[in-house]
Protein backbone atom coordinates (compact mmCIF):
# COMPACT_ATOMS: atom_id res chain seq x y z
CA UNK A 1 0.00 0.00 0.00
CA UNK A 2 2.77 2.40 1.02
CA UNK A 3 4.51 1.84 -2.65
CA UNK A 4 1.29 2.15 -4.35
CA UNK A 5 0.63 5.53 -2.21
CA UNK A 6 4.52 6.83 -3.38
CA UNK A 7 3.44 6.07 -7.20
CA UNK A 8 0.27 7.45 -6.61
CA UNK A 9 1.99 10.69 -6.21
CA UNK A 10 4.29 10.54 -8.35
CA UNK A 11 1.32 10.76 -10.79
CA UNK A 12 0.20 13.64 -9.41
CA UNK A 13 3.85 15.54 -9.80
CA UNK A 14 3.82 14.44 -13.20
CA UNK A 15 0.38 16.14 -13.52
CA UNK A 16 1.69 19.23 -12.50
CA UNK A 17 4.54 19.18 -14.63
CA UNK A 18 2.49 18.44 -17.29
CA UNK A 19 0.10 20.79 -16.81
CA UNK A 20 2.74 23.90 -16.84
CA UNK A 21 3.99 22.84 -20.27
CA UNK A 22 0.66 21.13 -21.79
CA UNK A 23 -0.02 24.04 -23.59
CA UNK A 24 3.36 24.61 -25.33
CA UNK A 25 4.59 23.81 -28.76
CA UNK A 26 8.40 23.19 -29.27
CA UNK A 27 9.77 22.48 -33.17
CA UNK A 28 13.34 22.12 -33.59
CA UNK A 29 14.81 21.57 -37.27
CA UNK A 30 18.51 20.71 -37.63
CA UNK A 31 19.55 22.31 -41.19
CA UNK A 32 22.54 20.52 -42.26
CA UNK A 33 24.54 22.95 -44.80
CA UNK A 34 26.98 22.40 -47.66
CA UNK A 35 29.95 23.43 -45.79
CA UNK A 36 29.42 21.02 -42.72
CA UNK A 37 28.05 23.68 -40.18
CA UNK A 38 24.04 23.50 -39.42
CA UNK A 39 21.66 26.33 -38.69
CA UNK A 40 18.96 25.05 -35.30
CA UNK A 41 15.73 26.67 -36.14
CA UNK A 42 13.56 27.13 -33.07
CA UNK A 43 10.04 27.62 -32.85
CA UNK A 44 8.20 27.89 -28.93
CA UNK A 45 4.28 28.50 -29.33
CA UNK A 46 3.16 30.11 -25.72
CA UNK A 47 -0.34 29.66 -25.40
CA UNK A 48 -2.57 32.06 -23.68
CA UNK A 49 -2.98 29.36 -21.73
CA UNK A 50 0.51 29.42 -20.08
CA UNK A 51 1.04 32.81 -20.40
CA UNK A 52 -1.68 33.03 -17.02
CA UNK A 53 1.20 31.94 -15.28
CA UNK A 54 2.34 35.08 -13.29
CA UNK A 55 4.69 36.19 -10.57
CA UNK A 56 3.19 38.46 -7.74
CA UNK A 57 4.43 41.32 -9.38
CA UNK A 58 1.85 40.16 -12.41
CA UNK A 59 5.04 39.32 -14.68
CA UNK A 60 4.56 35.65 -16.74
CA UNK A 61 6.25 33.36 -15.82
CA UNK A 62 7.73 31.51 -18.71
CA UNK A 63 8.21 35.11 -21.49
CA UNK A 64 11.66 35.26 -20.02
CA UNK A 65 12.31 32.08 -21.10
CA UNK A 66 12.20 33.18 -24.21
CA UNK A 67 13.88 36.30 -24.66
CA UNK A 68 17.11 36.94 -26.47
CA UNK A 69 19.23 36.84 -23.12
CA UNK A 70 17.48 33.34 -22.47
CA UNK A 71 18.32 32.34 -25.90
CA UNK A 72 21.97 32.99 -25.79
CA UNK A 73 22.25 31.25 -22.51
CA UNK A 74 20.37 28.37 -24.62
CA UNK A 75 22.93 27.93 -27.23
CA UNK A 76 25.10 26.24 -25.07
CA UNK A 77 22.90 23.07 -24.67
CA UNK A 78 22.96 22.74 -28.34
CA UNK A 79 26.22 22.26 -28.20
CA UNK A 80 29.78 24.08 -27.86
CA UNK A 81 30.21 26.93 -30.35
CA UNK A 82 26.49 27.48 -30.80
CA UNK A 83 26.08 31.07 -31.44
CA UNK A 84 22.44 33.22 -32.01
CA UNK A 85 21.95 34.36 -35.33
CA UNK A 86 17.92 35.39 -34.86
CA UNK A 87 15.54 35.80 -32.51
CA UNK A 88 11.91 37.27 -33.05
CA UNK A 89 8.88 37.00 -30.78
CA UNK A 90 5.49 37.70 -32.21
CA UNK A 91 2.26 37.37 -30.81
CA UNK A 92 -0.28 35.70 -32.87
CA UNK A 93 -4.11 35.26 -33.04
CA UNK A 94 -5.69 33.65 -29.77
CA UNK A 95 -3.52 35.20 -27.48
CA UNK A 96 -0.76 33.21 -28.36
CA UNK A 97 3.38 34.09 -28.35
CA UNK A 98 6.07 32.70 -31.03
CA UNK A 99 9.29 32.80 -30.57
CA UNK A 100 11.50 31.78 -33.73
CA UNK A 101 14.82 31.61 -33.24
CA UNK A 102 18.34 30.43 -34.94
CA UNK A 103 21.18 29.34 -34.09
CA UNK A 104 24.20 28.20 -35.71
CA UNK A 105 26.92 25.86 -35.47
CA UNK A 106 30.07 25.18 -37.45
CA UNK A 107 30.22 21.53 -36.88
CA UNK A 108 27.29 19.48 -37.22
CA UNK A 109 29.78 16.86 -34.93
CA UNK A 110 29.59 19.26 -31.75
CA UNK A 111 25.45 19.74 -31.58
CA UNK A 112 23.38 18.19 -29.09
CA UNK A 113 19.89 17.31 -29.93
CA UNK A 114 17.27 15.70 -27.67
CA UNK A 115 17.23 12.43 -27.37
CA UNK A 116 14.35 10.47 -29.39
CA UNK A 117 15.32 7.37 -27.58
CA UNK A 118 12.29 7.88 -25.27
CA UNK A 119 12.23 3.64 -24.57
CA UNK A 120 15.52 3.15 -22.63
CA UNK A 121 14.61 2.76 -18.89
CA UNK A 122 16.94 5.43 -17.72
CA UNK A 123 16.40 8.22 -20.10
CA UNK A 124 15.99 10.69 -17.41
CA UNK A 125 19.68 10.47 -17.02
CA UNK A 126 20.25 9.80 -20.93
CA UNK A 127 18.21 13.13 -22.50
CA UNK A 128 20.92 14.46 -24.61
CA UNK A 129 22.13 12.80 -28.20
CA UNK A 130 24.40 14.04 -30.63
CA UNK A 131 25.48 13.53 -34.43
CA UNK A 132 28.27 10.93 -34.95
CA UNK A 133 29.76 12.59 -38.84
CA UNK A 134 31.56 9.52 -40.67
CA UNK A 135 32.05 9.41 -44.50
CA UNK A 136 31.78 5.94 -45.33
CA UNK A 137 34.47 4.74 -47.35
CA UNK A 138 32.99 0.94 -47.04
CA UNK A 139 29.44 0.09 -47.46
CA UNK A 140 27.98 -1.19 -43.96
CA UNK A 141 25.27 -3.93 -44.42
CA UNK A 142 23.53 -2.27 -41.38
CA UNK A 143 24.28 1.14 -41.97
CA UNK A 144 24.84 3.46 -45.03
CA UNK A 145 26.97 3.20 -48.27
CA UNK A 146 30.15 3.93 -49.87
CA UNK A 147 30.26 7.23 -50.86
CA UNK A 148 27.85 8.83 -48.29
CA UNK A 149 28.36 10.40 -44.84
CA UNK A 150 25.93 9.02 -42.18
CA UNK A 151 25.01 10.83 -39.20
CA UNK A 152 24.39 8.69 -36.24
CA UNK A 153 21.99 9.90 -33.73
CA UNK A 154 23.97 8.81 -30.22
CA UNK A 155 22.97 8.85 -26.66
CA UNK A 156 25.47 11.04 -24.60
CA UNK A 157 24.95 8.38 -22.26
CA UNK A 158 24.50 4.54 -22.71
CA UNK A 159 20.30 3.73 -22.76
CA UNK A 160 19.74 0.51 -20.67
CA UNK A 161 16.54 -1.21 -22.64
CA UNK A 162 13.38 -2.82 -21.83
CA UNK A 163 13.93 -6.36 -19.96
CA UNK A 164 13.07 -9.54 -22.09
CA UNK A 165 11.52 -12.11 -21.28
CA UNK A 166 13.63 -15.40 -20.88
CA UNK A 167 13.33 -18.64 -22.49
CA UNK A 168 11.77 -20.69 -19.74
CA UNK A 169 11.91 -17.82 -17.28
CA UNK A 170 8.94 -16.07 -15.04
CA UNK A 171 6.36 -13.69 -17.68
CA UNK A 172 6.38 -10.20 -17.95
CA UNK A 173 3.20 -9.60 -15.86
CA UNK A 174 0.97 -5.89 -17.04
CA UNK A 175 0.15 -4.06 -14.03
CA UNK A 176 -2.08 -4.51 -11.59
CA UNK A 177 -5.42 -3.52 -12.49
CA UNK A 178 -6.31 -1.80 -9.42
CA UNK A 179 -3.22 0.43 -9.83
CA UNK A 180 -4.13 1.06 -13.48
CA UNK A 181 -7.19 2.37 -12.05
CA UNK A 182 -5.56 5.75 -10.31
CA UNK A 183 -4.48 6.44 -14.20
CA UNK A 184 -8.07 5.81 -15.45
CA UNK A 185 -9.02 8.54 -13.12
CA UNK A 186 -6.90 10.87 -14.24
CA UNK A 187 -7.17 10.39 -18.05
CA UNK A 188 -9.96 13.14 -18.72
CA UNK A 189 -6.99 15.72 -16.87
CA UNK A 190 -4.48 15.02 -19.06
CA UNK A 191 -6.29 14.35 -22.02
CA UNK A 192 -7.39 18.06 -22.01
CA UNK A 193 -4.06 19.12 -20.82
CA UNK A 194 -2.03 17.18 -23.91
CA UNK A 195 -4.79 18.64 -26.93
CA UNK A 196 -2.44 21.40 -27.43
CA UNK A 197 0.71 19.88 -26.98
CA UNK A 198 3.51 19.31 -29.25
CA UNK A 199 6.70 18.50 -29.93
CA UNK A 200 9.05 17.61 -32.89
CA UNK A 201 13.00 17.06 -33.90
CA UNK A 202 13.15 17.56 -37.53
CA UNK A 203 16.58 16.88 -39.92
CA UNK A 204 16.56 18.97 -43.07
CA UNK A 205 19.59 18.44 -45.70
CA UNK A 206 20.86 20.06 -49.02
CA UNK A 207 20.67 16.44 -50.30
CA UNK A 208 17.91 13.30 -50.46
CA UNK A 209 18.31 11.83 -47.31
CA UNK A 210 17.75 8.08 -46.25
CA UNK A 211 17.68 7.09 -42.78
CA UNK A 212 18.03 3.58 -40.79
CA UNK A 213 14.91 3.87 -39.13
CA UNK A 214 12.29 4.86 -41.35
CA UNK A 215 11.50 8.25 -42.99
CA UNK A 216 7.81 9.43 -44.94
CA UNK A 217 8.18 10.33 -48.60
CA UNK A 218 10.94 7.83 -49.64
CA UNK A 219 9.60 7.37 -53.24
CA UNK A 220 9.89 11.62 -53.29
CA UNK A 221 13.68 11.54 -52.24
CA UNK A 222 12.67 14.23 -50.00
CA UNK A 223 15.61 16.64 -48.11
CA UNK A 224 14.22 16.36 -44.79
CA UNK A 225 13.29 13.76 -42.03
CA UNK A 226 11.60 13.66 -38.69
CA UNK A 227 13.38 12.34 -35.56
CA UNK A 228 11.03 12.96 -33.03
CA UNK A 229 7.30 13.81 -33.38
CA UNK A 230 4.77 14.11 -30.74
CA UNK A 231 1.51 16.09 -31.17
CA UNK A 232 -1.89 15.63 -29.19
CA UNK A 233 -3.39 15.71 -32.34
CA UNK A 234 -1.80 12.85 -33.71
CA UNK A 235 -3.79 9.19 -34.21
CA UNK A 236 -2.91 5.51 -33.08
CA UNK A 237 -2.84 2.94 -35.56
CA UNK A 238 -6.55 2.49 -36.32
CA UNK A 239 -7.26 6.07 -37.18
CA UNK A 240 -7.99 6.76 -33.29
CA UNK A 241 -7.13 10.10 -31.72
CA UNK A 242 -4.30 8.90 -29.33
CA UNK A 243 -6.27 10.81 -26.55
CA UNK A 244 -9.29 8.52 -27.05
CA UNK A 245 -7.01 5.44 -27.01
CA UNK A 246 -7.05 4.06 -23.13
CA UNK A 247 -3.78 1.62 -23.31
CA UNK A 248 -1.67 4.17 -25.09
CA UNK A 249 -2.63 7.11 -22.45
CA UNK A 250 -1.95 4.80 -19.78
CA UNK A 251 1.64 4.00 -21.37
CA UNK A 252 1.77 7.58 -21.79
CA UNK A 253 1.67 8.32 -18.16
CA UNK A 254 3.23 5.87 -16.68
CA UNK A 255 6.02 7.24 -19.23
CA UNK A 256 6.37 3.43 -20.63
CA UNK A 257 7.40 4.86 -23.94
CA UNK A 258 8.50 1.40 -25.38
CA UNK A 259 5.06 -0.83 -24.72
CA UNK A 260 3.55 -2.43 -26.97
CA UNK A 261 0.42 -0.57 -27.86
CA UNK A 262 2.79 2.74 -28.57
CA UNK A 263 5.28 0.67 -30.60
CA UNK A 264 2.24 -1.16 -32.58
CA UNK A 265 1.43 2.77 -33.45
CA UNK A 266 4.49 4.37 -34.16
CA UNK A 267 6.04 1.68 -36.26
CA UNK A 268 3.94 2.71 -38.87
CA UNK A 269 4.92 6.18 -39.15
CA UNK A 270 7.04 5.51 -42.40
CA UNK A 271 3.35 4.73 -44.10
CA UNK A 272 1.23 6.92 -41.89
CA UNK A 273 1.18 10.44 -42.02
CA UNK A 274 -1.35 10.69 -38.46
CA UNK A 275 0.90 8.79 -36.30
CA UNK A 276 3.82 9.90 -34.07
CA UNK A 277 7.31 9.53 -34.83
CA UNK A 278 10.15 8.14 -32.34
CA UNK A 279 12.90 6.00 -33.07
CA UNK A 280 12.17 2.62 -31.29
CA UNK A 281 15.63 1.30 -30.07
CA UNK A 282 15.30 0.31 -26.22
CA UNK A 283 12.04 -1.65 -26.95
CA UNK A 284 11.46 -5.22 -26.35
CA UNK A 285 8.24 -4.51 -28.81
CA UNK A 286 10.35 -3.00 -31.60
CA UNK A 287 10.83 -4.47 -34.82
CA UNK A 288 14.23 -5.51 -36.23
CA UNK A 289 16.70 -3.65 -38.01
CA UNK A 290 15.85 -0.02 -36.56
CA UNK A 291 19.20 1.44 -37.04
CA UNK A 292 19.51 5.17 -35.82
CA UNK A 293 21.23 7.00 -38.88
CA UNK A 294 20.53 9.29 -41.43
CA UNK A 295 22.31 9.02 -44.90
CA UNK A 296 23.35 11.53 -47.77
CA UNK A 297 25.66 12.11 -50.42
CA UNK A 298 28.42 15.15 -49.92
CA UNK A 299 28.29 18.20 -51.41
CA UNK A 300 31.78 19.54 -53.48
CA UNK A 301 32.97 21.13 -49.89
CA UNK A 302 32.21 18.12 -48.04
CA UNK A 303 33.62 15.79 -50.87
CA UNK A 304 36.81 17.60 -50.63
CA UNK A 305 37.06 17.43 -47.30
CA UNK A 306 36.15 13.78 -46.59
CA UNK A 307 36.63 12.21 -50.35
CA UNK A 308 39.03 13.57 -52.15
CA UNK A 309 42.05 10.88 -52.85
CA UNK A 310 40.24 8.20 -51.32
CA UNK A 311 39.09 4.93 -52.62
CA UNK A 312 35.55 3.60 -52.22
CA UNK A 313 35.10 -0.53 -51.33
CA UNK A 314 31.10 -1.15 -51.88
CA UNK A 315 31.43 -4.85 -50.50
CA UNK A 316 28.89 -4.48 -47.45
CA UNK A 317 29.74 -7.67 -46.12
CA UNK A 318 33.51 -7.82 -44.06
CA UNK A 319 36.42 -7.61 -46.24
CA UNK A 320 37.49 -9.76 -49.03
CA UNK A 321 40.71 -9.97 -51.32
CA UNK A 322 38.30 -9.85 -54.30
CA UNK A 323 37.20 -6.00 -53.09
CA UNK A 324 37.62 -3.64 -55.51
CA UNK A 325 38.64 -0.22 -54.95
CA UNK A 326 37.03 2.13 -56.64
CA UNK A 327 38.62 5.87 -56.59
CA UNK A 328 36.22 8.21 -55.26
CA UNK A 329 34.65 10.87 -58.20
CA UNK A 330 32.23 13.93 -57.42
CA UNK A 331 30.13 13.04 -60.64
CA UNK A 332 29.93 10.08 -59.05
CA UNK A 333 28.89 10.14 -55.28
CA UNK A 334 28.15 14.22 -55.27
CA UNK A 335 24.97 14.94 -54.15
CA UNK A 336 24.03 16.94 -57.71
CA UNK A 337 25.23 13.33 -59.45
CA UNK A 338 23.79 12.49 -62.67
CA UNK A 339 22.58 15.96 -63.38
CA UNK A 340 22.89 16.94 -66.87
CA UNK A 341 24.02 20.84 -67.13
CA UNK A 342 22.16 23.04 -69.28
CA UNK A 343 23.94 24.12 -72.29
CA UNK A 344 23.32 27.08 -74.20
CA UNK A 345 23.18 25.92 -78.28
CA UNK A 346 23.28 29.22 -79.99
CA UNK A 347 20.54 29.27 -82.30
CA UNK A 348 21.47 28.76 -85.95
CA UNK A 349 19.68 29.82 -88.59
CA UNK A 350 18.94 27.05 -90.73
CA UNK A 351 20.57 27.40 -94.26
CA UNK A 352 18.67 29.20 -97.13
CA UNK A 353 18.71 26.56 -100.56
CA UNK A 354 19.62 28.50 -103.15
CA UNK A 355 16.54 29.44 -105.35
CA UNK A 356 15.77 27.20 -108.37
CA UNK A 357 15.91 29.47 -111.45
CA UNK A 358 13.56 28.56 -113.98
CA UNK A 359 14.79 26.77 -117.07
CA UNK A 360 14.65 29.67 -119.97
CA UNK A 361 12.30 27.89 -122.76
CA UNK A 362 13.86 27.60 -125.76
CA UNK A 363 13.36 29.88 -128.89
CA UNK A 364 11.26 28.41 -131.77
């Protein structure tokens, strides 16, 4: 009784927690450039909602937060050398406030980014990730090809997964109904608390981009890619609103990101524009072969810097003396490959025939 008493309020102080930031939206886009550096483009929505929040002097709360001083000071969680390059705050229709900001970083290497590994266990203490930058001058059979640079999204810290079950060994038991009951109660609170809530981690590239994990579009070769996607408005797998759905709300707050019934939704984001996006690693219910990269093809700076002299092996499986090594070619592996360049054909006027004079008749 006494643990079920501590959990019970630890439900509560979730509540609360929730309920200062339910009515906030928070896009981040990563904007990977030609030279290597990427812009952060940030967009907080402050709700009228949240903007109630006051000090006793009748100040809000949470507009400092968002100011350029707050911004600055900001910078350094996405990483060392992260510098301000914009910042505007606008108030919208509603009573709403925007803040879009941008920051920018010369090294896509040294940016932090949250972590969309929402499954492991501990990831209260493993929040943070960060871009791994490796041109590949092998093909990996479980990662991307010869010729490309993959970005691997890494924890800061390692994530400890979901326990397995065990051949022969006890069941993973679902919880006790009568503790699933304190959630029930408070499902109406937070489903009205979550309708305005958002978040998303979005890659954008100068290239197509392929990823390890999934990505929407694929047959468009679009230049962009979500990472992390989270919206009150999104639906389950059935075409639900994820609000409506019991078992997911009840993973939801008992923050069991990696169960089953959110997995059995968000593996079909690839295919399903309504669904949320998250990449599944840490799951006992995920699916196999969720690798956490994103692929392109360089651009002529980033060819020169990673490419130029070296010698490409496309064998994706170990390393054999039958490998051949290919020399690595811009028109080959640049991101503008295959292009065809326009050339300008100076119009020529066709030639004139010269004109048939008619025979003279002859003279009777």
């Amino acid at each position: 009784m006494k643990s079920l008493s501590h959990k019970f309020l630890a439900l509560i102080l979730i509540g609360l927690c929730i309920s200062f930031t339910g009515c906030i939206e928070i896009n981040t886009r990563y904007a990977y450039q030609k030279d290597g550096s990427v812009i952060i483009k940030e967009e907080v929505v402050l709700t009228r909602r949240l903007l109630d929040f006051k000090d006793k002097a009748g100040k809000s709360l949470l507009l400092k937060h968002i100011e350029k001083a707050a911004c600055e000071e900001r910078a350094k969680l996405y990483g060392p050398g992260t510098t301000v390059i914009s910042h505007k705050i606008k108030k919208i229709p509603g009573g709403a406030t925007v803040l879009n900001a941008e920051y920018k970083n010369a090294d896509m290497a040294k940016v932090f980014l949250v972590s969309p590994f929402v499954s492991f266990t501990n990831y209260k203490d493993t929040r943070m990730a960060k871009f791994r930058v490796k041109p590949m001058y092998k093909s990996d059979a479980y990662g991307a090809k010869a010729g490309q640079i993959e970005l691997r999204i890494m924890s800061l810290k390692k994530g400890i997964g979901m326990k397995r079950p065990v051949k022969d060994g006890p069941p993973i038991l679902p919880p006790d109904p009568a503790f699933l009951q304190n959630y029930r109660d408070l499902q109406p609170i937070f489903k009205d608390l979550l309708k305005d809530f958002k978040v998303s981690v979005i890659f954008e590239s100068y290239a197509s981009v392929y990823t390890g994990y999934g990505y929407r579009g694929r047959g468009s070769q679009p230049k962009k890619c979500e990472i992390l996607s989270f919206s009150g408005k999104d639906y389950d797998k059935f075409g639900v609103s994820i609000l409506d759905n019991d078992e997911i709300m009840h993973e939801l707050l008992r923050h069991e990101f990696g169960e089953k019934n959110i997995i059995g939704t968000v593996a079909q984001f690839s295919r399903n524009k309504t669904v949320p996006v998250m990449i599944m690693n840490g799951s006992r219910h995920a699916r196999w072969g969720v690798r956490p990269y994103i692929a392109l093809h360089p651009s002529r700076i980033l060819f020169d810097k990673y490419f130029k002299g070296k010698s490409l092996n496309y064998n994706a499986w170990g390393v054999r003396k039958t490998d051949k090594l290919i020399p690595a070619k811009y028109e080959n592996i640049g991101f503008d490959r295959g292009r065809k360049k326009k050339e300008t054909k100076k119009e020529v006027p066709p030639e004139k025939k010269p004109e048939k004079t008619p025979a003279k008749k002859p003279k009777k």
